[in-house]
PDB file of N, CA and C in Angstrom:
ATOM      1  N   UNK A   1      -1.542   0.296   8.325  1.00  0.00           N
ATOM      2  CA  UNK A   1      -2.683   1.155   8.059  1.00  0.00           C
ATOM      3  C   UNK A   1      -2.963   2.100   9.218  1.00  0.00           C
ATOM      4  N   UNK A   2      -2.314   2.025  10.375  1.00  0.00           N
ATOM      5  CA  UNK A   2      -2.430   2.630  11.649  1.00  0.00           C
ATOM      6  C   UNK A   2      -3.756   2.770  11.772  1.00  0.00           C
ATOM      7  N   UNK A   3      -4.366   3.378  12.992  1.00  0.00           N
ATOM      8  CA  UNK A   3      -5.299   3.203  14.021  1.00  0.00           C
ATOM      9  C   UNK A   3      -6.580   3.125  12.904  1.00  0.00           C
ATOM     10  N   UNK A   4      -6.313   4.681  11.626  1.00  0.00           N
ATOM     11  CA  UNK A   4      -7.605   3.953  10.534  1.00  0.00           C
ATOM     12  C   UNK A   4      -7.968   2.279  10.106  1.00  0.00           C
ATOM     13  N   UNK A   5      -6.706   2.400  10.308  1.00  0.00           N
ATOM     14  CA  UNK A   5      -7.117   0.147   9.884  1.00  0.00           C
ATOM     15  C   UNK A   5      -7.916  -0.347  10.326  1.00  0.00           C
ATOM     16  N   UNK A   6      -8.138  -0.077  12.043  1.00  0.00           N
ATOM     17  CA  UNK A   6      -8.816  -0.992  12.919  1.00  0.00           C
ATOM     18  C   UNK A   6     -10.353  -0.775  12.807  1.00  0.00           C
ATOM     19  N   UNK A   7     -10.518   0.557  11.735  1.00  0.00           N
ATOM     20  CA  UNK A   7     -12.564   1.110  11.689  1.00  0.00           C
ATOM     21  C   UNK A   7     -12.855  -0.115  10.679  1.00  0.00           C
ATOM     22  N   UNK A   8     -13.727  -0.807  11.297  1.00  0.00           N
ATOM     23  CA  UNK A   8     -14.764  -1.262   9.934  1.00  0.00           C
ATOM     24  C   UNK A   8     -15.810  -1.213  10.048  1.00  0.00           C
ATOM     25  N   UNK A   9     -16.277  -0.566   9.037  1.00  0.00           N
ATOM     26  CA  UNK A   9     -18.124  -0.172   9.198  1.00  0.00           C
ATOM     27  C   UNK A   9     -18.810  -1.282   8.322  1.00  0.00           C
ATOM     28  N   UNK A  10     -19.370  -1.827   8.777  1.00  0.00           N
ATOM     29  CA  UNK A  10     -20.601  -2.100   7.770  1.00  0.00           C
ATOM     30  C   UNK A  10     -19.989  -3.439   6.961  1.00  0.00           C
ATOM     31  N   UNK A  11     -18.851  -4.290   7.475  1.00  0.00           N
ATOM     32  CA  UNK A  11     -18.101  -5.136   7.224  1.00  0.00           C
ATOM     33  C   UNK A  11     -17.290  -4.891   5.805  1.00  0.00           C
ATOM     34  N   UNK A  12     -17.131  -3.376   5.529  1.00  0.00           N
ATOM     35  CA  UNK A  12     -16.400  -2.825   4.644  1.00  0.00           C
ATOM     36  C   UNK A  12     -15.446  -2.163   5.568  1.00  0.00           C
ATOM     37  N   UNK A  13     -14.026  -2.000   4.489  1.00  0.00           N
ATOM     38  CA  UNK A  13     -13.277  -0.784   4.919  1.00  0.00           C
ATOM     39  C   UNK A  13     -11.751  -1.663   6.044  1.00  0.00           C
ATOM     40  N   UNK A  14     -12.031  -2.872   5.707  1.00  0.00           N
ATOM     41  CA  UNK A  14     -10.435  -3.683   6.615  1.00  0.00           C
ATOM     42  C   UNK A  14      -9.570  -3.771   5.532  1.00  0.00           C
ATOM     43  N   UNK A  15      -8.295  -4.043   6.247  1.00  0.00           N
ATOM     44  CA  UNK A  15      -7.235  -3.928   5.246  1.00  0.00           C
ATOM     45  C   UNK A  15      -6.891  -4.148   3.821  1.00  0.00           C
ATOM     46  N   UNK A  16      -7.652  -5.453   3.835  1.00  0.00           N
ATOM     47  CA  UNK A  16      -7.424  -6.472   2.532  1.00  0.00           C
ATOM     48  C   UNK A  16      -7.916  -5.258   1.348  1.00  0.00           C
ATOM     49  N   UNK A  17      -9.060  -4.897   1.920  1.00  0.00           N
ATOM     50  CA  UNK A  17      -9.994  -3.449   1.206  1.00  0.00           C
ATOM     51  C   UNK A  17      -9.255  -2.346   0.819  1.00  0.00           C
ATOM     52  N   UNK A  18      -8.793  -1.471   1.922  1.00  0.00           N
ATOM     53  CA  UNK A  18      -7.513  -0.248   1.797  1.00  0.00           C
ATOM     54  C   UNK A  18      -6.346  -0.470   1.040  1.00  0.00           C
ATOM     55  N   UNK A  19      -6.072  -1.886   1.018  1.00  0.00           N
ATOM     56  CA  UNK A  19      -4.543  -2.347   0.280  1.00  0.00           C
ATOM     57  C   UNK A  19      -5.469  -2.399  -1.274  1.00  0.00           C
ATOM     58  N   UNK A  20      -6.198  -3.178  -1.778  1.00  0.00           N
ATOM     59  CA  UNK A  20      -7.064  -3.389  -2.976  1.00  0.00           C
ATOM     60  C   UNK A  20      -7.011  -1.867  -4.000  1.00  0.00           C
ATOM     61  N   UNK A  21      -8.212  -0.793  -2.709  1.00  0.00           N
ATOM     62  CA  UNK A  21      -8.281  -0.020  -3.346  1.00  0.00           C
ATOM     63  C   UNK A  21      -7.166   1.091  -4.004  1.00  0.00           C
ATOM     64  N   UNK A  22      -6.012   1.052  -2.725  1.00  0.00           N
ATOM     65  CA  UNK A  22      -4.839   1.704  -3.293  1.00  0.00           C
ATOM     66  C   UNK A  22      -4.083   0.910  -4.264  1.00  0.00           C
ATOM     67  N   UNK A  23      -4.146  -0.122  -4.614  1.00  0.00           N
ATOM     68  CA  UNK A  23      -3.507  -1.004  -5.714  1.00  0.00           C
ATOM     69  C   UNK A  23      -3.713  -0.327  -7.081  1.00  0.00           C
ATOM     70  N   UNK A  24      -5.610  -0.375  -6.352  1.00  0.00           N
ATOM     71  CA  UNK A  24      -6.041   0.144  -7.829  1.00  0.00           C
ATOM     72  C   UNK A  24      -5.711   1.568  -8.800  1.00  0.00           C
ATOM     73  N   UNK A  25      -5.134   2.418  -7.936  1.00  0.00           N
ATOM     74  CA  UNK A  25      -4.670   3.812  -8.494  1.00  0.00           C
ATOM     75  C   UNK A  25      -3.680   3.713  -8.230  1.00  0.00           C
ATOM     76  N   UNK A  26      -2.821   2.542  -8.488  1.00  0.00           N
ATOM     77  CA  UNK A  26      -1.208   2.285  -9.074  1.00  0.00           C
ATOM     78  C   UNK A  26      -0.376   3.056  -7.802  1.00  0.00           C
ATOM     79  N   UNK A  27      -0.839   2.547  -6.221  1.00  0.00           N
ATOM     80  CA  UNK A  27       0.054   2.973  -5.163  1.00  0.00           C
ATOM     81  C   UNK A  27       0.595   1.482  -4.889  1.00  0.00           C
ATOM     82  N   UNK A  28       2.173   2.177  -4.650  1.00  0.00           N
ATOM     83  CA  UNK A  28       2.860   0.810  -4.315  1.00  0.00           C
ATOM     84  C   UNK A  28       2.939   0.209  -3.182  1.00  0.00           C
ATOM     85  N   UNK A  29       2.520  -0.926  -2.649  1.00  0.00           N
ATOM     86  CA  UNK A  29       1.709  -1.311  -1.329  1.00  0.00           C
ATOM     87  C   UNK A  29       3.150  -2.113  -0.956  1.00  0.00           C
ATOM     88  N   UNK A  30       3.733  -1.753  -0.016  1.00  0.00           N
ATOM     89  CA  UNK A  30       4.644  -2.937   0.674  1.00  0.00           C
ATOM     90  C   UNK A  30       3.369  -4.055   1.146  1.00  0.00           C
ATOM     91  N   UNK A  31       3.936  -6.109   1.171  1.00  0.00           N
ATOM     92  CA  UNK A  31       2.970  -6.447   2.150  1.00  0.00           C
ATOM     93  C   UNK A  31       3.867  -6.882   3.847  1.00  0.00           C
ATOM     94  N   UNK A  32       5.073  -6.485   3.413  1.00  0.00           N
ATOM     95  CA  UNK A  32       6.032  -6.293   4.738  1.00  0.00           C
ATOM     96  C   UNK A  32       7.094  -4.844   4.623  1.00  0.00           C
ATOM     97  N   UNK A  33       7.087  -5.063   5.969  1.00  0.00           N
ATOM     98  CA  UNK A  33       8.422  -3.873   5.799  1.00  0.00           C
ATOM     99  C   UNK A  33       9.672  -3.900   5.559  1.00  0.00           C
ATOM    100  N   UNK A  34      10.039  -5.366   5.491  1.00  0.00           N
ATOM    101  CA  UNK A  34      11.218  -5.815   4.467  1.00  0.00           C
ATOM    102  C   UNK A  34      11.339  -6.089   3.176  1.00  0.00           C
ATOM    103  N   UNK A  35      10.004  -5.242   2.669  1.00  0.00           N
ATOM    104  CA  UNK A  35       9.856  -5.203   1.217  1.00  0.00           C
ATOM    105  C   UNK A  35      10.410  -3.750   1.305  1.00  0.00           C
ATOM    106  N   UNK A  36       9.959  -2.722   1.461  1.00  0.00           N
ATOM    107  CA  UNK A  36       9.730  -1.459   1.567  1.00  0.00           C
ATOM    108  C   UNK A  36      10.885  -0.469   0.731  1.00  0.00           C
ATOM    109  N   UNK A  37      12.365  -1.291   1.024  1.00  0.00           N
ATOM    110  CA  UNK A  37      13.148  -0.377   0.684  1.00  0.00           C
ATOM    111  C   UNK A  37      13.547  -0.720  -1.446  1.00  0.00           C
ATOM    112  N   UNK A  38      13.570  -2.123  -1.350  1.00  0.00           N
ATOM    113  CA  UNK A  38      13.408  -2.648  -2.630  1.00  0.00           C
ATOM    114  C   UNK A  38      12.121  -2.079  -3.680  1.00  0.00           C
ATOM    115  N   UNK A  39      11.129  -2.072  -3.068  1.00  0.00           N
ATOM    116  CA  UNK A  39      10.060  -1.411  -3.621  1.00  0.00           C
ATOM    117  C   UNK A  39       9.937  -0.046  -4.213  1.00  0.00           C
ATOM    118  N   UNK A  40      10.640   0.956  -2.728  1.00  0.00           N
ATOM    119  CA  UNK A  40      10.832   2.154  -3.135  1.00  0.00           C
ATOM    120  C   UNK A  40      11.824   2.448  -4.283  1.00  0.00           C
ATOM    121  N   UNK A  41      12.692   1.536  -4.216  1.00  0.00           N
ATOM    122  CA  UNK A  41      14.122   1.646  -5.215  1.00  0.00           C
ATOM    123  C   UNK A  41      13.364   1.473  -6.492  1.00  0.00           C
ATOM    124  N   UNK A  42      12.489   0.114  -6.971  1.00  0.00           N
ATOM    125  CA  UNK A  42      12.277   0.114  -8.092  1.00  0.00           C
ATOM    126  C   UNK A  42      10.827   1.145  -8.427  1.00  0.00           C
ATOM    127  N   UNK A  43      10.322   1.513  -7.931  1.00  0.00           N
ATOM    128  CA  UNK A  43       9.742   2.610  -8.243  1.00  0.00           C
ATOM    129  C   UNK A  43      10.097   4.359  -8.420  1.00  0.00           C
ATOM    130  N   UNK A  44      11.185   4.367  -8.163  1.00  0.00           N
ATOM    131  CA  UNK A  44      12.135   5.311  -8.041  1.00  0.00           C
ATOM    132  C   UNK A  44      12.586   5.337  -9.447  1.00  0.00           C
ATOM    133  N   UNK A  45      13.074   4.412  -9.778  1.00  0.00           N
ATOM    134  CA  UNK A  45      13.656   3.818 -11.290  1.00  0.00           C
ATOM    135  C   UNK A  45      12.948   4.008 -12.528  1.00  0.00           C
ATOM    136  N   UNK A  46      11.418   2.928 -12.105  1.00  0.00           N
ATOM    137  CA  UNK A  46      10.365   3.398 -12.982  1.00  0.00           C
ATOM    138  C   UNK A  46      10.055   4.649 -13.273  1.00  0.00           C
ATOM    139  N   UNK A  47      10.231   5.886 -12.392  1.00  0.00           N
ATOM    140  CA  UNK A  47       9.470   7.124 -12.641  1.00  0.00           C
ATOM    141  C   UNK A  47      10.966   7.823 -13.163  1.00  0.00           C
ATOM    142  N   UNK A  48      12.087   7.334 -13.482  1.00  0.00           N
ATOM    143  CA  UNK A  48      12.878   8.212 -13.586  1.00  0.00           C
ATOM    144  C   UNK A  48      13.480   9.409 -12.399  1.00  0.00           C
ATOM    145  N   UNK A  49      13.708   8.705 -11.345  1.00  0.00           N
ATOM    146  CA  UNK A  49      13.869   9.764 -10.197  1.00  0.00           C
ATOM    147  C   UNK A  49      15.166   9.648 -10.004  1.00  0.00           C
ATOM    148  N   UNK A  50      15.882   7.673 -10.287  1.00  0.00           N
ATOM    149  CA  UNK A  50      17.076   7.507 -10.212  1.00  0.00           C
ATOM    150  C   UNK A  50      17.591   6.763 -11.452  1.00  0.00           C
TER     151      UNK A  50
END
């Protein structure tokens, strides 16, 4: 989430939150970076790109 990650206001707005809300408008969230390349592949697939 880089350096934005580390703001939390108001005990809103930490990761668990940022990962949630981008879930929710169908962004594909690695939860490691040895997911990342598998992920991209099958979303690649899904949209018809490959």
């Amino acid at each position: 989430m880089g350096h934005a990650g580390a703001i939390i206001a108001g005990g809103k707005g930490g990761a668990e939150d940022k990962i949630r809300a981008l879930e929710d408008v169908n962004v594909v969230v690695s939860k490691s970076p040895a997911q990342l390349g598998v992920l991209m592949q099958n979303a690649m697939k899904e949209n018809g790109l490959i």
